[in-house]
C-alpha atoms as a PDB file:
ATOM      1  CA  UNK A   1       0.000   0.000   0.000  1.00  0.00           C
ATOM      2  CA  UNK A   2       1.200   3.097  -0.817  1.00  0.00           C
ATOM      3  CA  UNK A   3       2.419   5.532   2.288  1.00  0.00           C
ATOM      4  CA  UNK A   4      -0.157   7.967   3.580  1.00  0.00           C
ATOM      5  CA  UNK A   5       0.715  11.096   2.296  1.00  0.00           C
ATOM      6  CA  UNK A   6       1.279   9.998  -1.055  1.00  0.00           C
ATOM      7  CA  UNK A   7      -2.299   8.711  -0.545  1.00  0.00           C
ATOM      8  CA  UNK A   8      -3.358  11.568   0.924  1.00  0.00           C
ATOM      9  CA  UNK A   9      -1.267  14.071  -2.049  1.00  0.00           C
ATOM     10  CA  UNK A  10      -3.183  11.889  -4.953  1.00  0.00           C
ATOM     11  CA  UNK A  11      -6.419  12.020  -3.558  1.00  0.00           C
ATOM     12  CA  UNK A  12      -5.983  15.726  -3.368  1.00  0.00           C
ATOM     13  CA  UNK A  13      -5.031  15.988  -7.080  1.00  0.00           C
ATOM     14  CA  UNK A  14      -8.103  14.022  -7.925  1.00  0.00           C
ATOM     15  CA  UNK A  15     -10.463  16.131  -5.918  1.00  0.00           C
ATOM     16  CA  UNK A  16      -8.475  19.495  -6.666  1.00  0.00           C
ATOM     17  CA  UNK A  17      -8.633  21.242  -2.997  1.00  0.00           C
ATOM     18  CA  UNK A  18      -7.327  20.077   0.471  1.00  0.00           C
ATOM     19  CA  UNK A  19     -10.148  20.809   1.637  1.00  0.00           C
ATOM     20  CA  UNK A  20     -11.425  18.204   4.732  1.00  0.00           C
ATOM     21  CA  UNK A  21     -14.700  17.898   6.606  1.00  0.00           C
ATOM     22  CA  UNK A  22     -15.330  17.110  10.129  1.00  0.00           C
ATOM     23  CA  UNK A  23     -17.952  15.019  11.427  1.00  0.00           C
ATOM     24  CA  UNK A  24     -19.088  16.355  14.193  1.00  0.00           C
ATOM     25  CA  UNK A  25     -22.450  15.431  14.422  1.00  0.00           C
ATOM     26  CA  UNK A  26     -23.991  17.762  17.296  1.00  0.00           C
ATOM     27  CA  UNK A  27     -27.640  15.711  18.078  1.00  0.00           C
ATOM     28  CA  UNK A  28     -29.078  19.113  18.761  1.00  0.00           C
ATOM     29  CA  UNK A  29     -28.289  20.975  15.451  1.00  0.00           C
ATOM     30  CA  UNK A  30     -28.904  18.047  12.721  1.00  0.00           C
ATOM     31  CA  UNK A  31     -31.288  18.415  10.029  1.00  0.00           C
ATOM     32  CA  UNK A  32     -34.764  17.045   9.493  1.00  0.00           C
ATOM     33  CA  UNK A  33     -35.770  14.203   9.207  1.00  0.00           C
ATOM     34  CA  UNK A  34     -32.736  13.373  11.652  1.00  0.00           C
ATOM     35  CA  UNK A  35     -33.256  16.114  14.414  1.00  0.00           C
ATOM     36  CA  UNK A  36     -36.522  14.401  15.243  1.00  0.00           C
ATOM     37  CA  UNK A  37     -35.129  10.526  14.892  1.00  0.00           C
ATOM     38  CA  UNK A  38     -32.874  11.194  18.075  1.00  0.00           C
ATOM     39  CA  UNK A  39     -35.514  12.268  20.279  1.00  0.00           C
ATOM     40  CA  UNK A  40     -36.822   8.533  20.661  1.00  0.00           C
ATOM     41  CA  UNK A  41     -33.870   7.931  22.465  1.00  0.00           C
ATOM     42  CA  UNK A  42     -29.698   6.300  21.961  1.00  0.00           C
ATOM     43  CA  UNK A  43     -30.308   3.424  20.324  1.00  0.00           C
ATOM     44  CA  UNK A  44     -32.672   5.650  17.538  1.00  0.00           C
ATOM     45  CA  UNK A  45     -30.279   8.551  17.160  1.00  0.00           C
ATOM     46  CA  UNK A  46     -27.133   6.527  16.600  1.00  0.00           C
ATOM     47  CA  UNK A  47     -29.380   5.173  13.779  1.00  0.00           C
ATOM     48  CA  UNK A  48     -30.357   8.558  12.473  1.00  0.00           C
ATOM     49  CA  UNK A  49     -26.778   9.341  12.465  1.00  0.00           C
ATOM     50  CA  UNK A  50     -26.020   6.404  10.163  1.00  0.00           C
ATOM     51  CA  UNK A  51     -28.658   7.780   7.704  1.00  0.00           C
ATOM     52  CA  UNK A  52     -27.353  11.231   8.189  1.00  0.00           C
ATOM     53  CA  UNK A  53     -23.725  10.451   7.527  1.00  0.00           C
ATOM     54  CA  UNK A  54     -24.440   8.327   4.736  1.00  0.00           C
ATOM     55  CA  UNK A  55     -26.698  10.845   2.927  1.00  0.00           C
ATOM     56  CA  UNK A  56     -23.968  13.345   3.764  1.00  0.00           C
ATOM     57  CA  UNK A  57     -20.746  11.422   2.706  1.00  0.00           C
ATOM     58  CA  UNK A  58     -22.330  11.268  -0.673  1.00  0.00           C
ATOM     59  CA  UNK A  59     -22.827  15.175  -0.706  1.00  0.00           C
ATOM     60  CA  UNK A  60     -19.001  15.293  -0.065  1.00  0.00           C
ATOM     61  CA  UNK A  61     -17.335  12.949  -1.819  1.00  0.00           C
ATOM     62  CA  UNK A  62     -17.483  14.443  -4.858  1.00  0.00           C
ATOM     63  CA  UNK A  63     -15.851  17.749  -3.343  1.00  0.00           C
ATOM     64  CA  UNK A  64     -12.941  16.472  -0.955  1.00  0.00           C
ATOM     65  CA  UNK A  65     -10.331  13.977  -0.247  1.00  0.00           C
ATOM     66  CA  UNK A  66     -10.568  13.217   3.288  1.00  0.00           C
ATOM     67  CA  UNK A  67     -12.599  13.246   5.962  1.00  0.00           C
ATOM     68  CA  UNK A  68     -12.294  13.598   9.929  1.00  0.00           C
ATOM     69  CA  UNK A  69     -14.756  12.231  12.377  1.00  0.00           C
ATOM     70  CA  UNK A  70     -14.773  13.273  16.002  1.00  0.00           C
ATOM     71  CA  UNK A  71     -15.312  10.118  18.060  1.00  0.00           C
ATOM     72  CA  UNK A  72     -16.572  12.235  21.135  1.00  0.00           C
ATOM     73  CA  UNK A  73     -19.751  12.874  19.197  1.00  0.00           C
ATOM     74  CA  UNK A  74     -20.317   9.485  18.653  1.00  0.00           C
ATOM     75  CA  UNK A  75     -19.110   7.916  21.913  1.00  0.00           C
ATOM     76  CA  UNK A  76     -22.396   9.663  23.968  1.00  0.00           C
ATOM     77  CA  UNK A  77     -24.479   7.035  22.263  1.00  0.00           C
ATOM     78  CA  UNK A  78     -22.705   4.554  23.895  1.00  0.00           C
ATOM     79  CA  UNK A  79     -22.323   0.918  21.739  1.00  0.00           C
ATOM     80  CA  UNK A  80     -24.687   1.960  19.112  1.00  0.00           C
ATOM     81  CA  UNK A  81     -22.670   5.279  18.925  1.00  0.00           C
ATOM     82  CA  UNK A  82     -19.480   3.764  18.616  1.00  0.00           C
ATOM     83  CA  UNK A  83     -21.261   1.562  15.512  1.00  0.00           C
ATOM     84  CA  UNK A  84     -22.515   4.374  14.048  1.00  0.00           C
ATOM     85  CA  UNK A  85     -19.060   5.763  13.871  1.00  0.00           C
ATOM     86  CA  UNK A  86     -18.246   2.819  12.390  1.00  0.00           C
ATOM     87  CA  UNK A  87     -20.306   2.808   9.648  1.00  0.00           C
ATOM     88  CA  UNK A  88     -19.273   6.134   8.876  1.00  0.00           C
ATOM     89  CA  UNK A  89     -15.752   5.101   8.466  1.00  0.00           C
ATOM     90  CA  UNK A  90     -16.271   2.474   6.670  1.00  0.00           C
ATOM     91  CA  UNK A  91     -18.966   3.858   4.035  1.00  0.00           C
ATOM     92  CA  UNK A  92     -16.785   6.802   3.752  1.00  0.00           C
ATOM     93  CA  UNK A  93     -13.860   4.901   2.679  1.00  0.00           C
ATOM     94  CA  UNK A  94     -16.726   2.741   0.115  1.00  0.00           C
ATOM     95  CA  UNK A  95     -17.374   5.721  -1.516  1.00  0.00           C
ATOM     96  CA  UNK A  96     -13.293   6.217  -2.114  1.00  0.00           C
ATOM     97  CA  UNK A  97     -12.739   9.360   1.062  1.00  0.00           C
ATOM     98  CA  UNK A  98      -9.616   8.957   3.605  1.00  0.00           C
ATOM     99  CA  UNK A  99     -10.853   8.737   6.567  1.00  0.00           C
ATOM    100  CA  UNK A 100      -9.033  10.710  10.004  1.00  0.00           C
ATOM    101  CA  UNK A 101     -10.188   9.575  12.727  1.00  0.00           C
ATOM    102  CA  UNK A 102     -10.098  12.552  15.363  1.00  0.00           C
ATOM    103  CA  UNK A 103      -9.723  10.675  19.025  1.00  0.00           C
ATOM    104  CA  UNK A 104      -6.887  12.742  20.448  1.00  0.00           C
ATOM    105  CA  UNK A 105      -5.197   9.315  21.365  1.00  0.00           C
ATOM    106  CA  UNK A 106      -2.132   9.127  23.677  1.00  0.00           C
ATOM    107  CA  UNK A 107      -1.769   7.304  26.562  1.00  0.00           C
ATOM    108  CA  UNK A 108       1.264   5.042  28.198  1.00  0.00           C
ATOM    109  CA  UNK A 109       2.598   1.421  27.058  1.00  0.00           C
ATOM    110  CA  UNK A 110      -0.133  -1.242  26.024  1.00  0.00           C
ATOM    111  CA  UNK A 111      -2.977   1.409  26.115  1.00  0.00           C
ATOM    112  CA  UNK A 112      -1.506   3.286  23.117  1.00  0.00           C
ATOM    113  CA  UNK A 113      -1.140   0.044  21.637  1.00  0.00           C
ATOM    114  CA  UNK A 114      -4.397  -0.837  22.090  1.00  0.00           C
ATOM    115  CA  UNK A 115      -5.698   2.460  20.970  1.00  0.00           C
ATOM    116  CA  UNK A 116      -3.724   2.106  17.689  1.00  0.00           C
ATOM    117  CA  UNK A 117      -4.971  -1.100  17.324  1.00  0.00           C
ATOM    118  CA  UNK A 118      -8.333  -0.046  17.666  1.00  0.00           C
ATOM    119  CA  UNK A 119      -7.945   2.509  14.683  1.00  0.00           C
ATOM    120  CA  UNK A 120      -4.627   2.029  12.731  1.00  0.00           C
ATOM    121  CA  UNK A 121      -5.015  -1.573  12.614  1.00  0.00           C
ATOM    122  CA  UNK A 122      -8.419  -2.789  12.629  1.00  0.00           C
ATOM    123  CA  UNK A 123      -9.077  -3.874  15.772  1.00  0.00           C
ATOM    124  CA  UNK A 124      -9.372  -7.375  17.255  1.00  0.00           C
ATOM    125  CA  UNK A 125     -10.035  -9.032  14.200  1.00  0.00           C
ATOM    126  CA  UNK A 126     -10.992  -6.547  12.171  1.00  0.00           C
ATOM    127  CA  UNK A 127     -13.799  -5.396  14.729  1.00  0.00           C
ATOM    128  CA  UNK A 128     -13.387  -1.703  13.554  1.00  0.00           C
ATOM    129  CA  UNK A 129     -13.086   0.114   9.858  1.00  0.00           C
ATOM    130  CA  UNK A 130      -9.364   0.219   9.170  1.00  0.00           C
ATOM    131  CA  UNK A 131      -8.694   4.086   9.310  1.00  0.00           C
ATOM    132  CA  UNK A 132      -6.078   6.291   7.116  1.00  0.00           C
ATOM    133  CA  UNK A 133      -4.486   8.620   9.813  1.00  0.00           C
ATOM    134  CA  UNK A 134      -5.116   9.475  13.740  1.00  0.00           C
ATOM    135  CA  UNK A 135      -4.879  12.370  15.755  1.00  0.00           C
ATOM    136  CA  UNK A 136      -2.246  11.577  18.633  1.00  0.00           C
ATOM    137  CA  UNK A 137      -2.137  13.851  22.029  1.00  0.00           C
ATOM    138  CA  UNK A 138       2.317  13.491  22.424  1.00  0.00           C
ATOM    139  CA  UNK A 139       2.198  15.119  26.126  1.00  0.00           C
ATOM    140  CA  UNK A 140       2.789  11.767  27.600  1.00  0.00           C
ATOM    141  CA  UNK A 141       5.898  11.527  26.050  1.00  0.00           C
ATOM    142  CA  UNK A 142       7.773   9.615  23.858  1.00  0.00           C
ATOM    143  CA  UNK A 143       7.186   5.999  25.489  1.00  0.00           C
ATOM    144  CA  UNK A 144       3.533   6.742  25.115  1.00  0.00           C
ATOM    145  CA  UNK A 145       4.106   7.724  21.374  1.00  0.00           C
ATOM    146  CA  UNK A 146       6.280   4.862  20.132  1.00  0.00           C
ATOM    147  CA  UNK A 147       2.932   2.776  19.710  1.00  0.00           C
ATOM    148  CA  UNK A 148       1.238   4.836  17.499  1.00  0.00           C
ATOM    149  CA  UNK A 149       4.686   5.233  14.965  1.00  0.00           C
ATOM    150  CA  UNK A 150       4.800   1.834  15.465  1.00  0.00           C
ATOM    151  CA  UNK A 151       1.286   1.045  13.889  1.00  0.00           C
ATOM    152  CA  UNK A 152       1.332   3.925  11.442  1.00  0.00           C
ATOM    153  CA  UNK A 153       4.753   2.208   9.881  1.00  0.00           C
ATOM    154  CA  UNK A 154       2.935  -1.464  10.144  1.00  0.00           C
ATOM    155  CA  UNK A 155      -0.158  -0.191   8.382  1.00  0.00           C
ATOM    156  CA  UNK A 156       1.080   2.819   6.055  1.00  0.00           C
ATOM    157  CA  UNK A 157      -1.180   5.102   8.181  1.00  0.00           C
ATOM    158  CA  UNK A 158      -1.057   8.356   8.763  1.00  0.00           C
ATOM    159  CA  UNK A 159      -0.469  10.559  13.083  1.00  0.00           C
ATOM    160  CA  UNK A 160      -1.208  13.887  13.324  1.00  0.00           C
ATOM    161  CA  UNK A 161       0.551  14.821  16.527  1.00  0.00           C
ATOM    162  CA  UNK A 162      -1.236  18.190  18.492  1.00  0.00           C
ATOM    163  CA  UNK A 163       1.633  20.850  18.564  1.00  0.00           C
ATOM    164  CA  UNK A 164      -0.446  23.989  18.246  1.00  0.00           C
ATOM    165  CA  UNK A 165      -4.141  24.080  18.368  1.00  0.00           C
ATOM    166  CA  UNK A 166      -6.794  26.493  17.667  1.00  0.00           C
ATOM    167  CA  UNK A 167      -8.734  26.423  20.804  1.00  0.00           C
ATOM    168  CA  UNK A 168      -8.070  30.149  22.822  1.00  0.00           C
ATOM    169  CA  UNK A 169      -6.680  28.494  25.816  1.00  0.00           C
ATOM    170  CA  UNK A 170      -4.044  26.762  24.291  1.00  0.00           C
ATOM    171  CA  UNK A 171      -0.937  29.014  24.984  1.00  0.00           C
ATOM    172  CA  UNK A 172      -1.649  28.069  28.828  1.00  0.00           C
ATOM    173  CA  UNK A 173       0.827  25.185  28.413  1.00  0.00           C
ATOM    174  CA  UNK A 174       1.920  25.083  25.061  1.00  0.00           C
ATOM    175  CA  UNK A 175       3.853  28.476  24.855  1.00  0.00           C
ATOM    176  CA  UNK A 176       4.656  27.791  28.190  1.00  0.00           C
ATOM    177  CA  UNK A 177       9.023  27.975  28.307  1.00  0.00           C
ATOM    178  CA  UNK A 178      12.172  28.666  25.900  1.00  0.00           C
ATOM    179  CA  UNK A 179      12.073  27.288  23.264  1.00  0.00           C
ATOM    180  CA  UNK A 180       8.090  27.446  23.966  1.00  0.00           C
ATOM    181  CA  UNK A 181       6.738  23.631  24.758  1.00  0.00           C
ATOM    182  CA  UNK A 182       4.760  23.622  21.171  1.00  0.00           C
ATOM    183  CA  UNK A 183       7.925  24.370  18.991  1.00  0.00           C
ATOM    184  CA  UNK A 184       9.751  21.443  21.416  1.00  0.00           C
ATOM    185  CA  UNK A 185       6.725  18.975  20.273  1.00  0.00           C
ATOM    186  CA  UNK A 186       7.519  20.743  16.655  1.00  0.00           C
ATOM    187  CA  UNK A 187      10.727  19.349  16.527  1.00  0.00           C
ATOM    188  CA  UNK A 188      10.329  16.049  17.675  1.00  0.00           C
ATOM    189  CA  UNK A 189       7.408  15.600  15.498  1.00  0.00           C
ATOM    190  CA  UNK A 190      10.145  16.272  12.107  1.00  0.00           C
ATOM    191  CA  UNK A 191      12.492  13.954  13.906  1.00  0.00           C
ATOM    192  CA  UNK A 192      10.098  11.209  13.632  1.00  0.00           C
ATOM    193  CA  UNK A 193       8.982  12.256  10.553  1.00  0.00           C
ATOM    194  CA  UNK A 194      12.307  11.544   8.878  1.00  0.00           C
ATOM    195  CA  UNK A 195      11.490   7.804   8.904  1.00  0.00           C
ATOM    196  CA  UNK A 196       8.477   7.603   7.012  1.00  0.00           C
ATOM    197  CA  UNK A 197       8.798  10.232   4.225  1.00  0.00           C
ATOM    198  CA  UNK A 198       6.659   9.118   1.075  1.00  0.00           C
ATOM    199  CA  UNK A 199       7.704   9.840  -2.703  1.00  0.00           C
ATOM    200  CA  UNK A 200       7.103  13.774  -2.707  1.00  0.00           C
ATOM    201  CA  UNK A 201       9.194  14.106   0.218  1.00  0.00           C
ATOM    202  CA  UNK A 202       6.395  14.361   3.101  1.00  0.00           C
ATOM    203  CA  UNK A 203       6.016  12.277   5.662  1.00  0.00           C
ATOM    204  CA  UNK A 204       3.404  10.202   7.438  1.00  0.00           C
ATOM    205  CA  UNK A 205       3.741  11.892  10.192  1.00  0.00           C
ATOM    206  CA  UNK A 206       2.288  15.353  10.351  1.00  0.00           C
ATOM    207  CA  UNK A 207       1.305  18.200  12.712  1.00  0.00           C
ATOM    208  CA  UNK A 208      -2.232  19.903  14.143  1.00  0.00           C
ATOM    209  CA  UNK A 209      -1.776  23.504  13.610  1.00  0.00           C
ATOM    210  CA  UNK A 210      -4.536  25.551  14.031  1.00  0.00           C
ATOM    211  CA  UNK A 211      -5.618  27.766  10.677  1.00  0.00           C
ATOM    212  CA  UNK A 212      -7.097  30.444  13.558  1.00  0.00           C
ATOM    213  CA  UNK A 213      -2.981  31.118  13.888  1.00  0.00           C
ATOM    214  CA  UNK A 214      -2.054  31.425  10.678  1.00  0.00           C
ATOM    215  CA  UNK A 215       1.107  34.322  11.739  1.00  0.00           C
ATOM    216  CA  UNK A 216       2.169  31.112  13.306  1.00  0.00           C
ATOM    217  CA  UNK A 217       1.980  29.018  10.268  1.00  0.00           C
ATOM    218  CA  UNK A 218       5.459  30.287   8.238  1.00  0.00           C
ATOM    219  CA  UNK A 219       7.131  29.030  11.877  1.00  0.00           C
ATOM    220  CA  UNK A 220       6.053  25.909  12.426  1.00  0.00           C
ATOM    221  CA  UNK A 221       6.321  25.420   8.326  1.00  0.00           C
ATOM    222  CA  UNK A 222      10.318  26.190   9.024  1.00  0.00           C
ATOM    223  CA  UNK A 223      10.283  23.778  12.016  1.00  0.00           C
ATOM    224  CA  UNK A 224       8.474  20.800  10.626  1.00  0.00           C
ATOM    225  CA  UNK A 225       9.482  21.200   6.728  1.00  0.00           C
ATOM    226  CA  UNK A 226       8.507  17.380   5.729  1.00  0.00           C
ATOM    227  CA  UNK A 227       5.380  17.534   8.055  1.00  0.00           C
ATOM    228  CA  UNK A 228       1.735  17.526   6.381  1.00  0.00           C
ATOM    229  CA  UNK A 229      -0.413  20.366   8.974  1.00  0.00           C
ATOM    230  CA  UNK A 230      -4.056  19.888   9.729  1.00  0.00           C
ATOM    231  CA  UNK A 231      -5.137  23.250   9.807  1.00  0.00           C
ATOM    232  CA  UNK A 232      -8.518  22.807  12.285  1.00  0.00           C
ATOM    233  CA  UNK A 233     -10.782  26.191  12.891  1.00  0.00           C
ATOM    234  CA  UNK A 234     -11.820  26.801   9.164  1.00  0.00           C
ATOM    235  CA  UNK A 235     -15.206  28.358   8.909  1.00  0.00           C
ATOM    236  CA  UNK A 236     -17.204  28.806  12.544  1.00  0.00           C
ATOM    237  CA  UNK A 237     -14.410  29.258  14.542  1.00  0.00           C
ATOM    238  CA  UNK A 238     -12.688  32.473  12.807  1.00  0.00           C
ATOM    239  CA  UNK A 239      -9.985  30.452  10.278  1.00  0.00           C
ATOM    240  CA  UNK A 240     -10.029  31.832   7.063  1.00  0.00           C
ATOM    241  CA  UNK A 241      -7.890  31.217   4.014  1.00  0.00           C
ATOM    242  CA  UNK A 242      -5.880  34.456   4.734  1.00  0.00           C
ATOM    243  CA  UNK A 243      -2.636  33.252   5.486  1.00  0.00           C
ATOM    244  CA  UNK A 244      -2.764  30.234   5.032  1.00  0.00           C
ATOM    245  CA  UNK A 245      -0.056  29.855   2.031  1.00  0.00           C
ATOM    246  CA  UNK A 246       2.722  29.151   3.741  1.00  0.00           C
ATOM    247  CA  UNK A 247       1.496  25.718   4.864  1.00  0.00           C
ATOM    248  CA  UNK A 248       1.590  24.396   1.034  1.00  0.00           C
ATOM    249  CA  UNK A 249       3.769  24.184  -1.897  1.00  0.00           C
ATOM    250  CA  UNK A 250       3.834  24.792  -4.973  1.00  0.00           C
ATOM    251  CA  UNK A 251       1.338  21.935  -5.951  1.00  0.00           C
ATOM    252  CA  UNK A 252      -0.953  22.439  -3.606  1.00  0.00           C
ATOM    253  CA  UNK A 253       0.759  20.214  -0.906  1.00  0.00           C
ATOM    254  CA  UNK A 254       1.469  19.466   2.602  1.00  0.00           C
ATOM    255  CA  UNK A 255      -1.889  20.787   4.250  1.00  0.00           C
ATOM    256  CA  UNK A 256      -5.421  19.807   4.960  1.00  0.00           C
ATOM    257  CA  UNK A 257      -7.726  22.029   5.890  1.00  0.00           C
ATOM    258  CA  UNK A 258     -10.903  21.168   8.687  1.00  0.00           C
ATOM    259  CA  UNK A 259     -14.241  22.598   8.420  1.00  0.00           C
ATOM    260  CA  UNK A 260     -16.880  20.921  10.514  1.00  0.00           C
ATOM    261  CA  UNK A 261     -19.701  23.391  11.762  1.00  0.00           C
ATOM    262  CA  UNK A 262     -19.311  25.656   9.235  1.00  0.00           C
ATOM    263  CA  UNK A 263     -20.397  22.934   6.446  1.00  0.00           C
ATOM    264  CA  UNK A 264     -22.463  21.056   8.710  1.00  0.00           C
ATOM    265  CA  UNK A 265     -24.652  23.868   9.992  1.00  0.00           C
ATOM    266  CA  UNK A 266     -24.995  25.212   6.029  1.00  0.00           C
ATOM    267  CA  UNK A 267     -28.559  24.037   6.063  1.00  0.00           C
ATOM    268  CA  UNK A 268     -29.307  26.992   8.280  1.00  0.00           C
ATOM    269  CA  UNK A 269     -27.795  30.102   6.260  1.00  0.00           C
ATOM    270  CA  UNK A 270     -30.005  32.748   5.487  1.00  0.00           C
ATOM    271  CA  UNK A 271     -28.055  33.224   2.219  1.00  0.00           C
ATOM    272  CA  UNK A 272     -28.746  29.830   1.078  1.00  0.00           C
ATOM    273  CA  UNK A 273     -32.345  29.569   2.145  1.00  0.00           C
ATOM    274  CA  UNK A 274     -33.406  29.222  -1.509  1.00  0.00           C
ATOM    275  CA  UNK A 275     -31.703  25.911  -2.228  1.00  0.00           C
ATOM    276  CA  UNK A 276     -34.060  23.257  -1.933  1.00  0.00           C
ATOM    277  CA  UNK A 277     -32.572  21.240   1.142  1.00  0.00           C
ATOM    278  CA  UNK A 278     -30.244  20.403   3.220  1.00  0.00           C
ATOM    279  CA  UNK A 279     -27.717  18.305   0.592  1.00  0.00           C
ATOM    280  CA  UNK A 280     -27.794  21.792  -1.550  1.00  0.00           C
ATOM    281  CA  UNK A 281     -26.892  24.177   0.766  1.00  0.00           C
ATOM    282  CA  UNK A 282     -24.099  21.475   2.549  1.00  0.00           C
ATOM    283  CA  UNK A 283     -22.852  20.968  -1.289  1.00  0.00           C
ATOM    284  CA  UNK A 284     -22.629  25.001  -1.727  1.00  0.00           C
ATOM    285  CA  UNK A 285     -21.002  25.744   1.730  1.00  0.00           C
ATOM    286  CA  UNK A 286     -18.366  22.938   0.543  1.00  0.00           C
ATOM    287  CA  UNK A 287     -18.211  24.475  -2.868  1.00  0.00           C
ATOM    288  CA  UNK A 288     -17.408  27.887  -1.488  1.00  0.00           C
ATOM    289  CA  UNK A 289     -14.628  26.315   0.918  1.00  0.00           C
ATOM    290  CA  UNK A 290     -12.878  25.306  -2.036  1.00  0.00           C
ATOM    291  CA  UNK A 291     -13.341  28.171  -3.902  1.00  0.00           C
ATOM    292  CA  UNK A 292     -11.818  30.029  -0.857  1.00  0.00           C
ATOM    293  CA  UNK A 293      -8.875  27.931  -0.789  1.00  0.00           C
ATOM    294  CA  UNK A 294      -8.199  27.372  -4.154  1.00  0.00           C
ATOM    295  CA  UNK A 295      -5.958  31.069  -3.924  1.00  0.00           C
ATOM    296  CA  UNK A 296      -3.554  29.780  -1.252  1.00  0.00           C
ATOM    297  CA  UNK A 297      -3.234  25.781  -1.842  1.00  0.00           C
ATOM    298  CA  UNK A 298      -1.919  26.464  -5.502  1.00  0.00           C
ATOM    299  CA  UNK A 299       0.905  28.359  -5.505  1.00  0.00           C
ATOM    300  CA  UNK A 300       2.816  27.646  -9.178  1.00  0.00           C
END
């Protein structure tokens, strides 16, 4: 199989943006029919999300290369949840979309293994969809860490490791000392890098970066030159294509960029209150995305 980011890089090409779309579905702010399915209680919603993500994976594939589905949304449905993520995974990757898995893994020894198990590799015997990349938590350190590289290299997966995020509170701890704690993380992440670098010289293991810093962006570009960013915070949180450029190349490489509420909660926009439903206005929001990034992923 080839290595992630060559994966990741071709599927790009194909789909022309790097563009990615979280699924974070919020049981509160779904769409009809859905919103009313998960009244009638866990074992109903978790079905309505199945529907839901199915109907919506087919509105994006089409438009993207890659997904990224938030387990926490799926994990308050308890077992039925966790199969309705699942499915999710697994139709996504039917329909031909990457699929990375946002679980914020890291923990120490045999727990990381069994979390990369879990996600990288399938699970105990092939109880869970296979999935293309994972988002790793490093703070642990590096024994809790080795796991994950481990599986990624066994399974030609993708790690995105958390080195600057988007939330507000984040420079609590991770500007915290000199060199600040995120540009230590930074360089570690590049060091591990180095051992899984696919043919167009990036390597399976990238970075979270958050596109609501992009004055931070050229930085941890210079620190982490081989590392693909996931730029989260596109859309509802502030992130905006401005300054974005200097997490690609010149063909469009070595970034994906998350939007999650501001595609999922589309349906709702006054502006696009004359498309007929909810798969219109998701399609146009996703349409516009790419349209919006098309100026600073292409670069020739």
């Amino acid at each position: 199989m080839m290595l992630f980011p060559d994966r990741l890089n071709a599927a790009i090409d194909a789909k022309g943006s790097p563009a990615m779309v979280g699924l974070d579905p919020r049981l509160d702010s779904l769409p009809e029919p859905f919103a009313s399915q998960v009244l009638a209680g866990p074992t109903q919603a978790a079905a309505a999300l199945m529907q839901y993500h199915r109907a919506l994976i087919d509105v994006l594939a089409p438009h993207i290369a890659i997904i990224k589905p938030q387990s926490a949304f799926f994990e308050v449905l308890g077992a039925a949840g966790f199969a309705a993520l699942a499915d999710a995974c697994a139709y996504a990757k039917d329909q031909g979309l990457l699929v990375l898995m946002d679980a914020k893994r890291g923990d120490i020894g045999s727990t990381s293994e069994a979390y990369a198990s879990a996600f990288l590799g399938g699970g105990f015997q092939n109880a869970f969809p296979k999935c293309d990349a994972l988002t790793i938590n490093p703070y642990l350190g590096s024994d809790a860490c080795d796991p994950f590289l481990t599986a990624a290299k066994n399974n030609s997966s993708g790690l995105f490791f958390l080195v600057k995020t988007s939330n507000p509170g984040a420079g609590l701890f991770q500007n915290h000392g000199t060199p600040p704690l995120a540009d230590v993380v930074a360089r570690q992440v590049e060091n591990w890098g180095k051992a899984s670098l696919g043919a167009g010289g990036w390597s399976a293991v990238g970075a979270v970066v958050g596109a609501t810093r992009p004055q931070e962006l050229a930085h941890f570009r210079a620190l982490m030159p081989n590392a693909i960013l996931l730029l989260p915070g596109f859309g509802f949180q502030g992130g905006t294509a401005n300054g974005l450029s200097a997490a690609f190349d010149k063909h469009g490489h070595g970034a994906v960029v998350n939007a999650s509420r501001s595609i999922l909660y589309a349906y709702k926009r006054e502006d696009l209150l004359h498309l007929p439903d909810w798969q219109t206005r998701t399609e146009a929001a996703v349409v516009e995305m790419k349209q919006q990034l098309a100026a600073v992923s292409v670069q020739s």
